[in-house]
C-alpha atoms as a PDB file:
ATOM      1  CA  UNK A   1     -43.929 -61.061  20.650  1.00  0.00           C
ATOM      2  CA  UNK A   2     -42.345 -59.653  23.671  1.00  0.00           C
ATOM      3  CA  UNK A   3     -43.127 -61.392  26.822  1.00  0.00           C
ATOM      4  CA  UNK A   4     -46.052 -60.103  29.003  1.00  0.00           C
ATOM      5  CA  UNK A   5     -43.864 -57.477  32.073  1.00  0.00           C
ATOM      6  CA  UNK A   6     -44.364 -59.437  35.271  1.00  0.00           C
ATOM      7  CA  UNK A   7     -47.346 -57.881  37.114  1.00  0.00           C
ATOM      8  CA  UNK A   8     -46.464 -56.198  40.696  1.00  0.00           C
ATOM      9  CA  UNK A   9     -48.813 -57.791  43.270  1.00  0.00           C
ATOM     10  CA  UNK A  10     -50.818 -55.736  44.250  1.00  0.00           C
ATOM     11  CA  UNK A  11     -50.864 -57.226  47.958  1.00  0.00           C
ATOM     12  CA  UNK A  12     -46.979 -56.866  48.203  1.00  0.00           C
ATOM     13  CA  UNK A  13     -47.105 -53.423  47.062  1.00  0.00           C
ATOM     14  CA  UNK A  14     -45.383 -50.866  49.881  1.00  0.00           C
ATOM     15  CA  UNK A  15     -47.915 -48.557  51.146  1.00  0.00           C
ATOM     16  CA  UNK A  16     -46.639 -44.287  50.097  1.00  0.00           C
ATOM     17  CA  UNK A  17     -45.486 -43.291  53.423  1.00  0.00           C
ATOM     18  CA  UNK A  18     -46.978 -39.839  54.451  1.00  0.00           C
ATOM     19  CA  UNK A  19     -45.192 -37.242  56.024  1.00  0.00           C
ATOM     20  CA  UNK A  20     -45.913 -35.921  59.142  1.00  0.00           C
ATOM     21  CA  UNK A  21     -46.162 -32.057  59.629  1.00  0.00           C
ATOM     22  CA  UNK A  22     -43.928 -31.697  62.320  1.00  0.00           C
ATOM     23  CA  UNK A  23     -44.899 -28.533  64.841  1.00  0.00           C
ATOM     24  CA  UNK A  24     -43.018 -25.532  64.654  1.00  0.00           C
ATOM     25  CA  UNK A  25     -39.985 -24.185  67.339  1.00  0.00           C
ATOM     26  CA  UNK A  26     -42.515 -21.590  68.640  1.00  0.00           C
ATOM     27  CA  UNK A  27     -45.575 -23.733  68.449  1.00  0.00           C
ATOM     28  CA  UNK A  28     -43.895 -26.049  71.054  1.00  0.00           C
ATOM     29  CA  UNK A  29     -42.636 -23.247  73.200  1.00  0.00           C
ATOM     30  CA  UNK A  30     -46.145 -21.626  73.004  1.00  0.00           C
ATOM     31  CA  UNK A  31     -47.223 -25.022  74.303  1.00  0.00           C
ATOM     32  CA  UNK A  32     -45.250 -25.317  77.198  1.00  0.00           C
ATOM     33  CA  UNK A  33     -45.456 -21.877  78.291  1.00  0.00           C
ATOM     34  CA  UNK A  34     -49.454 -21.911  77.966  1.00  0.00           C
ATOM     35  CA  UNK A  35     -49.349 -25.584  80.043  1.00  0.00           C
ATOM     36  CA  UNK A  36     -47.491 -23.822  81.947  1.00  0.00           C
ATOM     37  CA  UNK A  37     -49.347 -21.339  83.070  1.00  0.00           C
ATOM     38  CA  UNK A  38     -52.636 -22.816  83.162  1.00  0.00           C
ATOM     39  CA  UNK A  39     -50.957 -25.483  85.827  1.00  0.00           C
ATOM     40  CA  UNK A  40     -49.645 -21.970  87.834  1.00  0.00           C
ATOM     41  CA  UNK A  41     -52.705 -20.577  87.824  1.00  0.00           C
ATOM     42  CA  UNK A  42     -54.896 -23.838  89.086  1.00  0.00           C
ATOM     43  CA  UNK A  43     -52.553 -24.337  91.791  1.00  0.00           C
ATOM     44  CA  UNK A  44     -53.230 -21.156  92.929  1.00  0.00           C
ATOM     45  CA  UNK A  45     -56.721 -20.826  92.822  1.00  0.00           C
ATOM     46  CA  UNK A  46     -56.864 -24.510  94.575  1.00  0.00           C
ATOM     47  CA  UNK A  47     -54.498 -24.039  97.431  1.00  0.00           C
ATOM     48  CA  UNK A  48     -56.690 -21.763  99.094  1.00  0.00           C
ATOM     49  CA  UNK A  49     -59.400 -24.816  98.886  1.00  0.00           C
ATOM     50  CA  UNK A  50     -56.646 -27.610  99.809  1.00  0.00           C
ATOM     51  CA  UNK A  51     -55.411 -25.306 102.889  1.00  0.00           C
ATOM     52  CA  UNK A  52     -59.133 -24.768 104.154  1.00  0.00           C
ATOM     53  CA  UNK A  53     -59.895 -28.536 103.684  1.00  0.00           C
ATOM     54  CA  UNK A  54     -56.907 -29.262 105.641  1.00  0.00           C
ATOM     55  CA  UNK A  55     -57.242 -27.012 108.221  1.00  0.00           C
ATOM     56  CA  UNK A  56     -60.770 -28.408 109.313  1.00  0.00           C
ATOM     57  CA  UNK A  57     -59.566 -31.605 110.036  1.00  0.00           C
ATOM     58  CA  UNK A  58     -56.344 -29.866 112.438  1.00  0.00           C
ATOM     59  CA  UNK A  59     -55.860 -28.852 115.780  1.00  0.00           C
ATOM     60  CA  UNK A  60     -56.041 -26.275 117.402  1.00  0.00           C
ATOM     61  CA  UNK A  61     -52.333 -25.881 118.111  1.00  0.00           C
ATOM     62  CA  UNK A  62     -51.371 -26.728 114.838  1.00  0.00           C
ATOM     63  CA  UNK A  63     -53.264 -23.704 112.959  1.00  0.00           C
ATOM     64  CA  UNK A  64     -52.131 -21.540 116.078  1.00  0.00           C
ATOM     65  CA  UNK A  65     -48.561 -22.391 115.510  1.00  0.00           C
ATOM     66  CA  UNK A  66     -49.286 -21.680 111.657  1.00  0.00           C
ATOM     67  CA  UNK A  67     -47.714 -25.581 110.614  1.00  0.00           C
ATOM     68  CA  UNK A  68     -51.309 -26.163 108.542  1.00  0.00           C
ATOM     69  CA  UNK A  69     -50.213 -26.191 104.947  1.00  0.00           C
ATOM     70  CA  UNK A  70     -51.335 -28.965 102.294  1.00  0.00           C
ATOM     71  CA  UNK A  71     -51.981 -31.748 104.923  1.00  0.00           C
ATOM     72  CA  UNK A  72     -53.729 -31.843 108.224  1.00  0.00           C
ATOM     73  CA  UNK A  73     -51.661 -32.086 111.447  1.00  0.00           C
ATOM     74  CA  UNK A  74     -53.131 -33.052 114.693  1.00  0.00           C
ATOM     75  CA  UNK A  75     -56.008 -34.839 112.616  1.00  0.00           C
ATOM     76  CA  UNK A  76     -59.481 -34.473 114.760  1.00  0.00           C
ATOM     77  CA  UNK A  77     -63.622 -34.666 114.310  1.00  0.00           C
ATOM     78  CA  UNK A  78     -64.505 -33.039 117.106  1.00  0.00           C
ATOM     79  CA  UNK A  79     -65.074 -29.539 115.039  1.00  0.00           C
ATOM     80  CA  UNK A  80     -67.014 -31.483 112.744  1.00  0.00           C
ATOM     81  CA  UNK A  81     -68.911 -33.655 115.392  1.00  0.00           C
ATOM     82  CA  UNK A  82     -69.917 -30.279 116.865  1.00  0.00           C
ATOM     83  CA  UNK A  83     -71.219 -28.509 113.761  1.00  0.00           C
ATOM     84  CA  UNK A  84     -73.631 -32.042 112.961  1.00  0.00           C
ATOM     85  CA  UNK A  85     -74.981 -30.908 116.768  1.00  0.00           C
ATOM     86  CA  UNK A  86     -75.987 -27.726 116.340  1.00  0.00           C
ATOM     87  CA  UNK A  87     -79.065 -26.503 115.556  1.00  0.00           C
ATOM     88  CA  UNK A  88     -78.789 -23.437 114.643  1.00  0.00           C
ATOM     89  CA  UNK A  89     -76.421 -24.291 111.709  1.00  0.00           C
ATOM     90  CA  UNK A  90     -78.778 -26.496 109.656  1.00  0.00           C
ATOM     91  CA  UNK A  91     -81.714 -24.072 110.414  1.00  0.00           C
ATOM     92  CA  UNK A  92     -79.497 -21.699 108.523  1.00  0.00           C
ATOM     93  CA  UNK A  93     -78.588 -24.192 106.199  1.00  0.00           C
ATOM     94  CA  UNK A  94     -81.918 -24.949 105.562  1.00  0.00           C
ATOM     95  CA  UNK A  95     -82.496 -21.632 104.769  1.00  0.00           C
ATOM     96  CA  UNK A  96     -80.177 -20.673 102.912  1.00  0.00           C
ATOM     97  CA  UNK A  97     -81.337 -23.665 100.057  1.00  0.00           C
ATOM     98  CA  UNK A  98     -85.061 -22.602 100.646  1.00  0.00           C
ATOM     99  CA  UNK A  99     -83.509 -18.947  99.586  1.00  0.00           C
ATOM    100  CA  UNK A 100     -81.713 -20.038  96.442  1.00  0.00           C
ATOM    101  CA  UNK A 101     -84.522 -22.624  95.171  1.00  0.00           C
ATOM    102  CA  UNK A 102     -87.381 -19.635  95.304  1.00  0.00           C
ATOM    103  CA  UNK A 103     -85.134 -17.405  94.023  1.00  0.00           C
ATOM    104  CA  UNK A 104     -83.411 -19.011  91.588  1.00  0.00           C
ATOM    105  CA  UNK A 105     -86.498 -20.197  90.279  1.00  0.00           C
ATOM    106  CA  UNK A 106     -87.903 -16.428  90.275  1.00  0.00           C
ATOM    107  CA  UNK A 107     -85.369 -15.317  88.402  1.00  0.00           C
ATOM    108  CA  UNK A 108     -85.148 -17.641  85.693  1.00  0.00           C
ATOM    109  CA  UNK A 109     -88.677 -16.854  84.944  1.00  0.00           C
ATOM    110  CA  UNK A 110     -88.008 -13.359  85.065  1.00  0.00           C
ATOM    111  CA  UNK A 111     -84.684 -13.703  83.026  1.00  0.00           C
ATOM    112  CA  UNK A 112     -86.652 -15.718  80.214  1.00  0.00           C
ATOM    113  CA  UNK A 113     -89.520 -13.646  80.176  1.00  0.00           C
ATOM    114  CA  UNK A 114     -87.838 -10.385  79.927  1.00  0.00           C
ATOM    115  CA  UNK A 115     -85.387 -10.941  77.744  1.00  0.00           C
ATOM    116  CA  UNK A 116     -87.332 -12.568  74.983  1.00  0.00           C
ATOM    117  CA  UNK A 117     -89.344  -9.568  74.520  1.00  0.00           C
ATOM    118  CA  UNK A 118     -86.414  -7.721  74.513  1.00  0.00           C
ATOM    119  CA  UNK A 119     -85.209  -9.475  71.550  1.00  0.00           C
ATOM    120  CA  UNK A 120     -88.408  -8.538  69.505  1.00  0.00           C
ATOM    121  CA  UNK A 121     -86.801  -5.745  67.460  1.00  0.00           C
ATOM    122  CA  UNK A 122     -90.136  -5.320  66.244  1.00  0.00           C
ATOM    123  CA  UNK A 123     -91.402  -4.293  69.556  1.00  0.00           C
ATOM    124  CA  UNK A 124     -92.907  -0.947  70.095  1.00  0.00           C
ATOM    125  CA  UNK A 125     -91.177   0.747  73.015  1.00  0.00           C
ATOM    126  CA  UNK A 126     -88.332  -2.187  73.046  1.00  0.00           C
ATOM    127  CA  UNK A 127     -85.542   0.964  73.135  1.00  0.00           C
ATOM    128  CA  UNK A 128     -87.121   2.322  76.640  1.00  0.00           C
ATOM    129  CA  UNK A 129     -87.098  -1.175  78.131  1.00  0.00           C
ATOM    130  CA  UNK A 130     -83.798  -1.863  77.583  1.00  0.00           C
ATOM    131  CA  UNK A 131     -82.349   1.282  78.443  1.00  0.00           C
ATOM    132  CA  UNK A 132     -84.527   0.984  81.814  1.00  0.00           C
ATOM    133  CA  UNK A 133     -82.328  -2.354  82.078  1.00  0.00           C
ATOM    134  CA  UNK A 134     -79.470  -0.953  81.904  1.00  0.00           C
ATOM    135  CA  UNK A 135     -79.908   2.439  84.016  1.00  0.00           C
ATOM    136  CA  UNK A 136     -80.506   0.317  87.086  1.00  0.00           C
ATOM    137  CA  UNK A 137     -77.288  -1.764  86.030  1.00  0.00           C
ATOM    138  CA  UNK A 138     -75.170   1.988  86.681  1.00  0.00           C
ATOM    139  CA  UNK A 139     -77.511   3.371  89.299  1.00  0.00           C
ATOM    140  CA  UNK A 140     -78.519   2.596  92.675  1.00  0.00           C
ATOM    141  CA  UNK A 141     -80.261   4.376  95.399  1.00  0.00           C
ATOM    142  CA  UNK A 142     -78.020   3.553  97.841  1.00  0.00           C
ATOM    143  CA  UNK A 143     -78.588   1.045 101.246  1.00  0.00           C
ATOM    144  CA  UNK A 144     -80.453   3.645 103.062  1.00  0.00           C
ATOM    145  CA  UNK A 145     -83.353   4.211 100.263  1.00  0.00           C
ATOM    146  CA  UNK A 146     -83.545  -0.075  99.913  1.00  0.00           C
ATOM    147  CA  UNK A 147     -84.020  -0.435 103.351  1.00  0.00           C
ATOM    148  CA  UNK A 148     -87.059   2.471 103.776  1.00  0.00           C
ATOM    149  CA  UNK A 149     -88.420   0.728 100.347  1.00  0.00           C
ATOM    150  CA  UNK A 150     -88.032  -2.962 101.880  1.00  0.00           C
ATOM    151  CA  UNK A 151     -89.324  -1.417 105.209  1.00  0.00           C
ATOM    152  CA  UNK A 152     -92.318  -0.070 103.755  1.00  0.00           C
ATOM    153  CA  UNK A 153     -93.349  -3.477 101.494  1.00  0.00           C
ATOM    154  CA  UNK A 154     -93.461  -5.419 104.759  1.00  0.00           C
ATOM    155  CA  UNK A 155     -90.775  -7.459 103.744  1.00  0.00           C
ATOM    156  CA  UNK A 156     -88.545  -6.748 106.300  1.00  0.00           C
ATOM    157  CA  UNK A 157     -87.778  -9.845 108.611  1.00  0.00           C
ATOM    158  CA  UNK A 158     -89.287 -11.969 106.011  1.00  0.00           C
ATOM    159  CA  UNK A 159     -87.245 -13.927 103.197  1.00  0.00           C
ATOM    160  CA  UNK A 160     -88.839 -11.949 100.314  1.00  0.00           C
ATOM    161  CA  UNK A 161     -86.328  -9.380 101.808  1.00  0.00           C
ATOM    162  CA  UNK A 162     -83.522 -12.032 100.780  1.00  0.00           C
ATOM    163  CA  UNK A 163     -85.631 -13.574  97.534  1.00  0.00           C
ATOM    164  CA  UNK A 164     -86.843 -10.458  95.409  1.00  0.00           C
ATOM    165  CA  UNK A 165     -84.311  -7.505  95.677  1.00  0.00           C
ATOM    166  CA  UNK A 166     -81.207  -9.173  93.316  1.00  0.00           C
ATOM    167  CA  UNK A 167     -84.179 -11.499  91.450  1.00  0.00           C
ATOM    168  CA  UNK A 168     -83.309 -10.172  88.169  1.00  0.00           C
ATOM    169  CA  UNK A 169     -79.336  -9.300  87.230  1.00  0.00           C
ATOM    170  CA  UNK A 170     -79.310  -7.139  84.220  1.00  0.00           C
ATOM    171  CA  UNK A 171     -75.649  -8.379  83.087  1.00  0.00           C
ATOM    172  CA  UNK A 172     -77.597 -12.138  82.903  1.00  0.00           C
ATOM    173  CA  UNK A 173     -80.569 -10.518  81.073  1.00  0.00           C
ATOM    174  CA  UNK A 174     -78.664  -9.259  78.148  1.00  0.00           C
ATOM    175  CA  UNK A 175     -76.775 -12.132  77.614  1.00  0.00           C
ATOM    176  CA  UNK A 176     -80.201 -14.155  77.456  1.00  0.00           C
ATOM    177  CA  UNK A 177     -81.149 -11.514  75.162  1.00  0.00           C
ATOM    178  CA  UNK A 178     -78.316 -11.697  73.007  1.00  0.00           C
ATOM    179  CA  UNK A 179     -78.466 -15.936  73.065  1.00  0.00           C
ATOM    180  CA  UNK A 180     -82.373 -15.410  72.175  1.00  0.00           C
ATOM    181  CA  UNK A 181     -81.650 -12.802  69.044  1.00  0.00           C
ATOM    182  CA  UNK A 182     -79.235 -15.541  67.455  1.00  0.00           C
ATOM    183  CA  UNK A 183     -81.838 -18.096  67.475  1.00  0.00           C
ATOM    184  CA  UNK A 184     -83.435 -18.817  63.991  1.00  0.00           C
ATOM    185  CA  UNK A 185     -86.484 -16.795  63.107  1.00  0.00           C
ATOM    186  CA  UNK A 186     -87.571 -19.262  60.530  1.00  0.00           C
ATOM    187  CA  UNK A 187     -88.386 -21.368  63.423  1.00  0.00           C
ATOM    188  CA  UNK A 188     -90.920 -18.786  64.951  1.00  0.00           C
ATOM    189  CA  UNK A 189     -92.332 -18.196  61.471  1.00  0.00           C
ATOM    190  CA  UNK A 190     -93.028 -21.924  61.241  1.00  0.00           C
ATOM    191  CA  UNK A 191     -94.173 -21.798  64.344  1.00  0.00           C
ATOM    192  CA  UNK A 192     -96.847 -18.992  63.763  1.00  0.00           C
ATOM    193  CA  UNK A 193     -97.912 -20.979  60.583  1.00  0.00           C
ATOM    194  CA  UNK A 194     -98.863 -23.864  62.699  1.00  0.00           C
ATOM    195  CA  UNK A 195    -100.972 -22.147  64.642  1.00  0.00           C
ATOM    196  CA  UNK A 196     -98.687 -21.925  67.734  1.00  0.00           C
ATOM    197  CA  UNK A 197     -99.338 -18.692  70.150  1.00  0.00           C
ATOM    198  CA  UNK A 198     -96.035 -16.798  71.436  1.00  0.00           C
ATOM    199  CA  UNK A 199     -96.473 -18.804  74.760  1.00  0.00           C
ATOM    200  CA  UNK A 200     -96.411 -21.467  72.686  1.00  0.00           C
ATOM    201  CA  UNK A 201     -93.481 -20.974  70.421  1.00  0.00           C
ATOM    202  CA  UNK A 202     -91.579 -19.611  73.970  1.00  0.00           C
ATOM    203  CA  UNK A 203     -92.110 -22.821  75.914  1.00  0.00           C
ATOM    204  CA  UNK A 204     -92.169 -25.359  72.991  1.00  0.00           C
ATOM    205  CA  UNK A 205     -89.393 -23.861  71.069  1.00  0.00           C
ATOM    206  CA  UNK A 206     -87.229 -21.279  72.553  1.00  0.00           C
ATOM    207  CA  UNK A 207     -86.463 -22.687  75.725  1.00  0.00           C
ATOM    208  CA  UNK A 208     -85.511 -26.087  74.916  1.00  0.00           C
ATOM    209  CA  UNK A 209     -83.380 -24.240  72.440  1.00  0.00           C
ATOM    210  CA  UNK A 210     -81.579 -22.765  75.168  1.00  0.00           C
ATOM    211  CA  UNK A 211     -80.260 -25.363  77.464  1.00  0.00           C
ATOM    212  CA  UNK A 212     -76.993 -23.904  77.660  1.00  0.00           C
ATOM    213  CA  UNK A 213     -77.565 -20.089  78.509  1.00  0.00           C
ATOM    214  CA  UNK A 214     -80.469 -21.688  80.929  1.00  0.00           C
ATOM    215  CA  UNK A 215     -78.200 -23.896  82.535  1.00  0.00           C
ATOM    216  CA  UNK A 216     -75.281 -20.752  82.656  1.00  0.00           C
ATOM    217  CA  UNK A 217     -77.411 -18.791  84.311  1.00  0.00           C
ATOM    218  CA  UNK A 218     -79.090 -21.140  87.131  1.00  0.00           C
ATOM    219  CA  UNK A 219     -75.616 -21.515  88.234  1.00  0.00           C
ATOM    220  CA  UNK A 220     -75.053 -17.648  87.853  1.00  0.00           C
ATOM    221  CA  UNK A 221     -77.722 -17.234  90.383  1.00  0.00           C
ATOM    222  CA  UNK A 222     -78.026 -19.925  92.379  1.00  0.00           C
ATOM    223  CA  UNK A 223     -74.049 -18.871  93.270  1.00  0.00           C
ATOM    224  CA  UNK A 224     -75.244 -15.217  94.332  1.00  0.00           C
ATOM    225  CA  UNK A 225     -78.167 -16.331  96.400  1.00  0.00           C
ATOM    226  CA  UNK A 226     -76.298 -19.377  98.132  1.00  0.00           C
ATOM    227  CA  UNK A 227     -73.356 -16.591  99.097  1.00  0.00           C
ATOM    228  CA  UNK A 228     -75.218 -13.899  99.506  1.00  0.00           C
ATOM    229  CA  UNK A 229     -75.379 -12.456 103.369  1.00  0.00           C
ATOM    230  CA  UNK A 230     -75.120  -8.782 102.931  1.00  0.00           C
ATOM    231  CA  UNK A 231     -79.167  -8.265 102.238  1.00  0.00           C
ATOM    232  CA  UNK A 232     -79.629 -10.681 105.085  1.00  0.00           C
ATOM    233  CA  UNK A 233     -77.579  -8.417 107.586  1.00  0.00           C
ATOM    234  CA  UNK A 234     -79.595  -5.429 106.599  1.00  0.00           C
ATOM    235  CA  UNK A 235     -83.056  -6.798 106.609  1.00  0.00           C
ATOM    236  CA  UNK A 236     -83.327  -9.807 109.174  1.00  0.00           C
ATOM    237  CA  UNK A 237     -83.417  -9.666 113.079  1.00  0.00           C
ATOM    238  CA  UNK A 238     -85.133 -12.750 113.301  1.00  0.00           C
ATOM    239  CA  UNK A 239     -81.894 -15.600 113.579  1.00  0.00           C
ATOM    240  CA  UNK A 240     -84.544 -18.314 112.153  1.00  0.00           C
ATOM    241  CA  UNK A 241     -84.092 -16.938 109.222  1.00  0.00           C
ATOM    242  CA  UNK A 242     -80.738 -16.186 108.872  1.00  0.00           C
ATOM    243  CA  UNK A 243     -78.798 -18.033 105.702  1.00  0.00           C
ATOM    244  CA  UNK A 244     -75.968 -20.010 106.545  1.00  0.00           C
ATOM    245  CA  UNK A 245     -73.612 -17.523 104.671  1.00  0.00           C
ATOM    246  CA  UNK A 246     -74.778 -14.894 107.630  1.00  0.00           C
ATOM    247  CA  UNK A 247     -74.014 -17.488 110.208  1.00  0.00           C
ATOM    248  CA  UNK A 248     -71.010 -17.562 109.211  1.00  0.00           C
ATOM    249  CA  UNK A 249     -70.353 -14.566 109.126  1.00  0.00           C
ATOM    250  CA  UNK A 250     -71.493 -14.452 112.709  1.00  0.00           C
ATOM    251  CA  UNK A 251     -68.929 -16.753 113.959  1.00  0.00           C
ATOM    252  CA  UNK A 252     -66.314 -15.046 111.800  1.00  0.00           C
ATOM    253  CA  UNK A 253     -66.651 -11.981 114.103  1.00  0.00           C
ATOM    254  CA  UNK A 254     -66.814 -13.372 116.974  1.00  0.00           C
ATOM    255  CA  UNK A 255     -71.208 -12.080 117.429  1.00  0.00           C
ATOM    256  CA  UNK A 256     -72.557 -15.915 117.518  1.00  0.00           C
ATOM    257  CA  UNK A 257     -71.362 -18.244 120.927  1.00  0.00           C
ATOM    258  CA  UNK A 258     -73.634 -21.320 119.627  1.00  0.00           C
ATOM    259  CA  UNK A 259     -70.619 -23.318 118.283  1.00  0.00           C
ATOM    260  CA  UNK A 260     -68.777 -22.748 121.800  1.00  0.00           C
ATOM    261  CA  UNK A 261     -71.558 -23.480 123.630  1.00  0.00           C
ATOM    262  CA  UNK A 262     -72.582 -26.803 121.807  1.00  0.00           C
ATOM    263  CA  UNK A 263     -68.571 -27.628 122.326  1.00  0.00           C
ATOM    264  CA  UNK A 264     -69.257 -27.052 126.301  1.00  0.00           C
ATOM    265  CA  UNK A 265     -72.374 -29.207 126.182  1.00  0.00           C
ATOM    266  CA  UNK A 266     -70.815 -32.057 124.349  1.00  0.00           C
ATOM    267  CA  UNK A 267     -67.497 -32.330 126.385  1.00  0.00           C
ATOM    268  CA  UNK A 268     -65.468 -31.143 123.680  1.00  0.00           C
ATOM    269  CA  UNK A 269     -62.104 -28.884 123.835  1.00  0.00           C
ATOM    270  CA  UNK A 270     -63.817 -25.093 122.999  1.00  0.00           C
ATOM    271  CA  UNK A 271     -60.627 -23.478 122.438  1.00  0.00           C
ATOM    272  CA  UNK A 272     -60.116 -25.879 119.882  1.00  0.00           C
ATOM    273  CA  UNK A 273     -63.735 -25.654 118.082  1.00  0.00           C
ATOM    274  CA  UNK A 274     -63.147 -21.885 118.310  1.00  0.00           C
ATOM    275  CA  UNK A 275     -60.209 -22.239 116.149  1.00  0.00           C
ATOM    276  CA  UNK A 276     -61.180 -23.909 113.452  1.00  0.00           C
ATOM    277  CA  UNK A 277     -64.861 -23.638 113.482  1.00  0.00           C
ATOM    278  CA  UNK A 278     -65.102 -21.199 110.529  1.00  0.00           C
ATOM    279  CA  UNK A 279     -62.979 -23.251 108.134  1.00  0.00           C
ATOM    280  CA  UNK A 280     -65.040 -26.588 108.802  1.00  0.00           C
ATOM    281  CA  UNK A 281     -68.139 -24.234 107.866  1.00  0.00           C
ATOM    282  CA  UNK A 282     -66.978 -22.956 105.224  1.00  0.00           C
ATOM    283  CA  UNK A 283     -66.203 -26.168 103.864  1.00  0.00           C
ATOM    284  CA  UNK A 284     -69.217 -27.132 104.504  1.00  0.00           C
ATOM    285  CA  UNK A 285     -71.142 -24.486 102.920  1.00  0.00           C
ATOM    286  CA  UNK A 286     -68.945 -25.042  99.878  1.00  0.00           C
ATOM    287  CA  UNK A 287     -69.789 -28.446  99.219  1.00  0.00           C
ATOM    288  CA  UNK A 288     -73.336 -27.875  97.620  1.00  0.00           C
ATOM    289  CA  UNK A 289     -71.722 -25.852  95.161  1.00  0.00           C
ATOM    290  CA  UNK A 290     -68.926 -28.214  94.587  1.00  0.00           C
ATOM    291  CA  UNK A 291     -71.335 -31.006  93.847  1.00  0.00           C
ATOM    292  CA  UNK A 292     -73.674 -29.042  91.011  1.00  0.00           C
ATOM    293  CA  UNK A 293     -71.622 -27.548  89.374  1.00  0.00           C
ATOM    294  CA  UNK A 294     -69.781 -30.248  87.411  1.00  0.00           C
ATOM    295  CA  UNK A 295     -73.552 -30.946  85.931  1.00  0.00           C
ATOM    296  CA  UNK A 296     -73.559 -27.797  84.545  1.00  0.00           C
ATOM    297  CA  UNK A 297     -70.106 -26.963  83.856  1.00  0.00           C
ATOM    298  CA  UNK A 298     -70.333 -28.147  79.777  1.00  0.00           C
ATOM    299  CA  UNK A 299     -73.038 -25.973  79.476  1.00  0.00           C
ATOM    300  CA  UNK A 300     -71.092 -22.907  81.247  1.00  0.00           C
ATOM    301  CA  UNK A 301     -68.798 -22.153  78.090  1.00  0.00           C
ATOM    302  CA  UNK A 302     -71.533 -22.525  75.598  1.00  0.00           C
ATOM    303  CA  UNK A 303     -73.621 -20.382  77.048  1.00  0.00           C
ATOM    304  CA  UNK A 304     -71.954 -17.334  78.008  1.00  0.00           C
ATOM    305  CA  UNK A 305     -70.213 -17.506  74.268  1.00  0.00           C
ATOM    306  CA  UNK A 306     -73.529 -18.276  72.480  1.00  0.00           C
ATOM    307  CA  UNK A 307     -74.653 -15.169  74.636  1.00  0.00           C
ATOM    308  CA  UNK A 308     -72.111 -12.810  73.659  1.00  0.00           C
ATOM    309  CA  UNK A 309     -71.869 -12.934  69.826  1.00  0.00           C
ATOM    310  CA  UNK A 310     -74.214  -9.724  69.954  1.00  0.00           C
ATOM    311  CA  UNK A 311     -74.689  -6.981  72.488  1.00  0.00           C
END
C-alpha cells in the first residue's frame, strides 16, 4: 500500500489573496476636480462670514483704510460693549424671536393641516384647492392692495401684521404634500380598522412619520420670519415693535442714532461704533441661526428629497 500523502495543515495554509479593484484614471480625476470644487465653493460662501466676523472685532481705521481681510486688526469691544447697552436692540431682538416662535408655529400647523388633505386623492374638490395654492404662488396683488387689506383687519402696527401675511408658503406646502402622498396607505387602513379617527391617524401616525420634512420646514420658516424686515417697514410705526432685522436696517441707512448715542453716553469713540456697528449686528443676529441649524441639518436633505419624489 502506498503511503498515506502528508496532510497540509490546515493552520499553515496561505490565505487566497484578493485583488483589489483599483479606481479608474477618470474616476480619480473626477475626484479631485469634484473636491475641488466643493472646497472653491465653501471658501466662498464662508469668506463673506469670516470677513464680517473679523471686521466686528476692528477699528475703525482699519475697515476705513480697507486692511480688514481674514483677521481682525486694531482688535476692540467697545462696538460690542455698546450693542449689550442698548435698549433698543434687544427690544428688537426680543421681537424678532417672539415673531418667528408664533409664526413658525402657525405655519407648521397650517402646512400640516393643509397639505394632508391635499394628499387625499379621494377628496371631492381636492383639484380647486390645489390650484387655489398655486395661483397665489404666481399672483399677487401688489404692496398697495396688502397694505389697504392689512389696514382694514386692524392689524396694522400690531405683529399679526408681521405673523400672518407669509404664514403659509405654497412652495413648502407641496413638498409636505408630496412627502405625505409617499407615506404608506396600509398604515391609514390599519389605522381606520382600529378604530382611529383622521385626527387620530394625523397626530398618532402621520406626523411622527414625518420628522424630516417637519424639521425641513421649521427651519424653512423660522429663516424667513427671523430675516424678514420688508412687511415690518410697511406695516409698523410703532419702534417697540420693530424686529431686529428692521433695526438693522435702520442703522444701515443711517435713519436710527441710538447706537451713536449709547457710544456718547458710555464714553466710547462714536466714529468708531459708527463704523462697524452694522457688522457686529449682523453677527449678532446671525448667531441664533448658526446655533439651530446644525440640529436640524440631517434632517434638511431627507426631507426636501423625500418631498420631491412626486409633484
Amino acid at each position: 500500500m502506498a503511503p498515506d500523502a502528508p496532510r497540509k495543515n490546515p493552520k499553515n495554509a496561505v490565505a487566497p489573496r484578493t485583488s483589489r479593484i483599483k479606481d479608474s484614471t477618470s474616476y480619480k480625476v473626477f475626484t479631485v476636480v469634484n473636491m475641488t470644487v466643493l472646497v472653491l465653493m465653501c471658501a466662498v460662501m464662508l469668506y463673506p462670514f469670516i470677513m464680517l466676523l473679523a471686521q466686528s472685532f476692528s477699528s475703525a481705521g482699519a475697515i476705513n483704510a480697507g486692511k480688514v481681510n481674514l483677521f481682525p486688526v486694531g482688535f476692540n469691544l467697545d462696538t460690542y460693549k455698546v450693542v449689550a447697552n442698548n435698549d433698543n436692540f434687544w427690544r428688537a431682538y426680543g421681537n424678532t424671536v417672539i415673531y418667528t416662535v408664533i409664526g413658525t408655529t402657525i405655519a407648521m400647523v397650517l402646512t400640516t393641516t393643509y397639505a394632508y388633505v391635499l394628499s387625499k386623492k379621494h377628496l371631492k374638490g381636492r383639484g380647486l384647492l390645489i390650484g387655489i395654492a398655486v395661483f397665489t404662488m404666481f399672483f399677487n396683488g401688489g404692496i398697495v392692495p396688502n397694505y389697504v387689506l392689512i389696514s382694514s383687519l386692524g392689524m396694522k402696527n400690531t405683529m399679526w401684521a408681521v405673523i400672518l401675511p407669509p404664514a403659509l408658503s405654497v412652495f413648502n406646502l407641496l413638498v409636505m404634500k408630496a412627502f405625505f402622498e409617499n407615506l404608506p396607505t396600509e398604515l391609514e387602513e390599519a389605522a381606520h380598522i382600529d378604530g382611529l379617527s383622521w385626527f387620530g391617524i394625523f397626530f398618532r401616525i402621520v406626523l411622527p412619520l414625518s420628522k424630516a420634512v417637519i424639521a425641513t420646514m421649521v427651519l424653512f420658516y423660522s429663516v424667513q420670519y427671523w430675516n424678514d424686515w420688508f412687511a415690518a417697514f410697511l406695516y409698523l410705526d410703532k419702534t417697540d415693535l420693530f424686529p431686529v432685522t428692521l433695526f438693522l436696517r435702520n442703522l444701515i441707512a443711517g435713519a436710527s442714532t441710538a447706537a451713536s448715542e449709547g457710544a456718547a453716553a458710555s464714553g466710547g469713540n462714536v466714529d468708531a461704533i459708527n463704523a462697524n456697528i452694522q457688522s457686529v449686528t449682523m453677527i449678532l443676529i446671525l448667531i441664533p441661526i448658526l446655533c439651530v441649524y446644525p440640529f436640524v441639518q440631517r434632517y434638511f436633505v431627507s426631507g426636501i428629497m423625500l418631498g420631491s419624489v412626486k409633484g
